[in-house]
Protein backbone atom coordinates (compact mmCIF):
# COMPACT_ATOMS: atom_id res chain seq x y z
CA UNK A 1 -8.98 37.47 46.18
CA UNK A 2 -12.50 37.73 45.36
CA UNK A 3 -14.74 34.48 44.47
CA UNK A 4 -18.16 34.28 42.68
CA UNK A 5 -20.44 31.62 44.01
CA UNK A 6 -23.13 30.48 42.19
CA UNK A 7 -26.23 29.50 44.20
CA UNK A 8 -29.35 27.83 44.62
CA UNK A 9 -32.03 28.64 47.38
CA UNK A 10 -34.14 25.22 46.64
CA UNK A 11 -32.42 22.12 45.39
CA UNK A 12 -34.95 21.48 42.76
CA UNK A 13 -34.71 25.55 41.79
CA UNK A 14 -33.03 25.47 37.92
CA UNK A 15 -32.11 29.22 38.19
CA UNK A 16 -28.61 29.99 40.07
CA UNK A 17 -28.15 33.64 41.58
CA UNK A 18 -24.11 34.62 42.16
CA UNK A 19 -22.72 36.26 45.07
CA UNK A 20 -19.45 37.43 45.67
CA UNK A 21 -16.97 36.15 48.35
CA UNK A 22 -13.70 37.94 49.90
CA UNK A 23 -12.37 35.84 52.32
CA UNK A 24 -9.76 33.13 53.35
CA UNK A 25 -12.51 30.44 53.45
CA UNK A 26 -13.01 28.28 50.26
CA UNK A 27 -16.13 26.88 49.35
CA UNK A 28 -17.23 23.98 47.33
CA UNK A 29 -20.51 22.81 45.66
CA UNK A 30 -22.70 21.36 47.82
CA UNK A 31 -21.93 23.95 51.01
CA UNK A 32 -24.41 25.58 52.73
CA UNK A 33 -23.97 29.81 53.19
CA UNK A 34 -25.55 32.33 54.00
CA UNK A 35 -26.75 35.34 51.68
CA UNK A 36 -28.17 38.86 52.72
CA UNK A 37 -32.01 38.60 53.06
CA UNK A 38 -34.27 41.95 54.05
CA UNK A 39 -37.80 39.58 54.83
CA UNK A 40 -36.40 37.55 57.64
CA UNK A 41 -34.06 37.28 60.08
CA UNK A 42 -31.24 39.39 58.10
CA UNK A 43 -29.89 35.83 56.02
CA UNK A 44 -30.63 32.85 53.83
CA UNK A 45 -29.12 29.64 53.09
CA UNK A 46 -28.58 28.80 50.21
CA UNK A 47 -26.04 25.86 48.77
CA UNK A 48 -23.49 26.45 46.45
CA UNK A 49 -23.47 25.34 43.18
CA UNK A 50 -20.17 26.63 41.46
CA UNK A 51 -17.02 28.71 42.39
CA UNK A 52 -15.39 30.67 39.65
CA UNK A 53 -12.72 33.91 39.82
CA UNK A 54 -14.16 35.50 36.70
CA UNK A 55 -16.81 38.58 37.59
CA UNK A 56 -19.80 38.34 35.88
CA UNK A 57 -21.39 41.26 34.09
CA UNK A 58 -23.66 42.33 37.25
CA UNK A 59 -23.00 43.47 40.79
CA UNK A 60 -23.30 40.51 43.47
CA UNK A 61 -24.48 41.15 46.92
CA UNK A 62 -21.59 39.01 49.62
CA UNK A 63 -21.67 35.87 51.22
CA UNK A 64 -21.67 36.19 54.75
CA UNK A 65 -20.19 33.20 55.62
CA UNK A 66 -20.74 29.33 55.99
CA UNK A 67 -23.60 27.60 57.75
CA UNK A 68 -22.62 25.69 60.54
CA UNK A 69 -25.84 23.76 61.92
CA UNK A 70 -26.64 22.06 58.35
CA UNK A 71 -29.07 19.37 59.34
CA UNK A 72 -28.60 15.94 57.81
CA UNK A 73 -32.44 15.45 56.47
CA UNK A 74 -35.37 17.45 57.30
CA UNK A 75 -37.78 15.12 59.07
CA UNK A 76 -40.31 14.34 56.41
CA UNK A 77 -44.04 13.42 57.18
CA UNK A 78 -45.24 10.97 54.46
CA UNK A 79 -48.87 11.38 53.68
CA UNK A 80 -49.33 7.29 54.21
CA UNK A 81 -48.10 7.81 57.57
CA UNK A 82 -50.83 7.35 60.28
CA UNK A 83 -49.97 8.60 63.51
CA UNK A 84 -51.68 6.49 66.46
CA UNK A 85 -52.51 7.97 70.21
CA UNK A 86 -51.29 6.36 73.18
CA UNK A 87 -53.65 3.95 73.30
CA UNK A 88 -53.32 2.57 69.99
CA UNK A 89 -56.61 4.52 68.58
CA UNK A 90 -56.30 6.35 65.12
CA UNK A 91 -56.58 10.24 65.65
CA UNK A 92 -59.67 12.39 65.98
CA UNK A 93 -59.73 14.71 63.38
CA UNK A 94 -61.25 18.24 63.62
CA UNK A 95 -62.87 20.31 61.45
């Protein structure tokens, strides 16, 4: 049976792009999958938003399956965040 998965490629993105999905695997919201891309490396993630069995209007390109190595958080450098060399001096910065 064939599934259309509604997806988002940034979390704060407020547009959703479907894809269509014929498989045994379920997904939910919140799952990372991959979509076809042509710029990169052949794929994108992108994270589900909703699952529904009614076809929309348009053709949808496939899911190609789940993301495995989801990170928990990206590591995140805050722009109050100083880093300090070894010996406890504050950086030199080039120009």
């Amino acid at each position: 049976m064939t599934v259309f998965v509604a997806c988002k490629f940034r979390a704060s993105d407020t547009r959703t792009y479907t894809y269509a999905y014929e498989g045994d695997e379920t997904f939910a919201p919140g799952d990372i999958v991959k979509v076809p891309d042509n710029r990169s490396d052949g794929w994108k993630r992108v994270e589900v938003v909703s699952v529904s069995d009614q076809a929309p209007p348009f053709p949808c390109k496939p899911i190609l399956g789940r993301v495995e190595d989801v990170p928990a958080e990206p590591d995140v450098f805050q722009a109050n965040d100083t880093p300090i060399d070894r010996d406890g001096l504050d950086p030199v910065v080039q120009f």
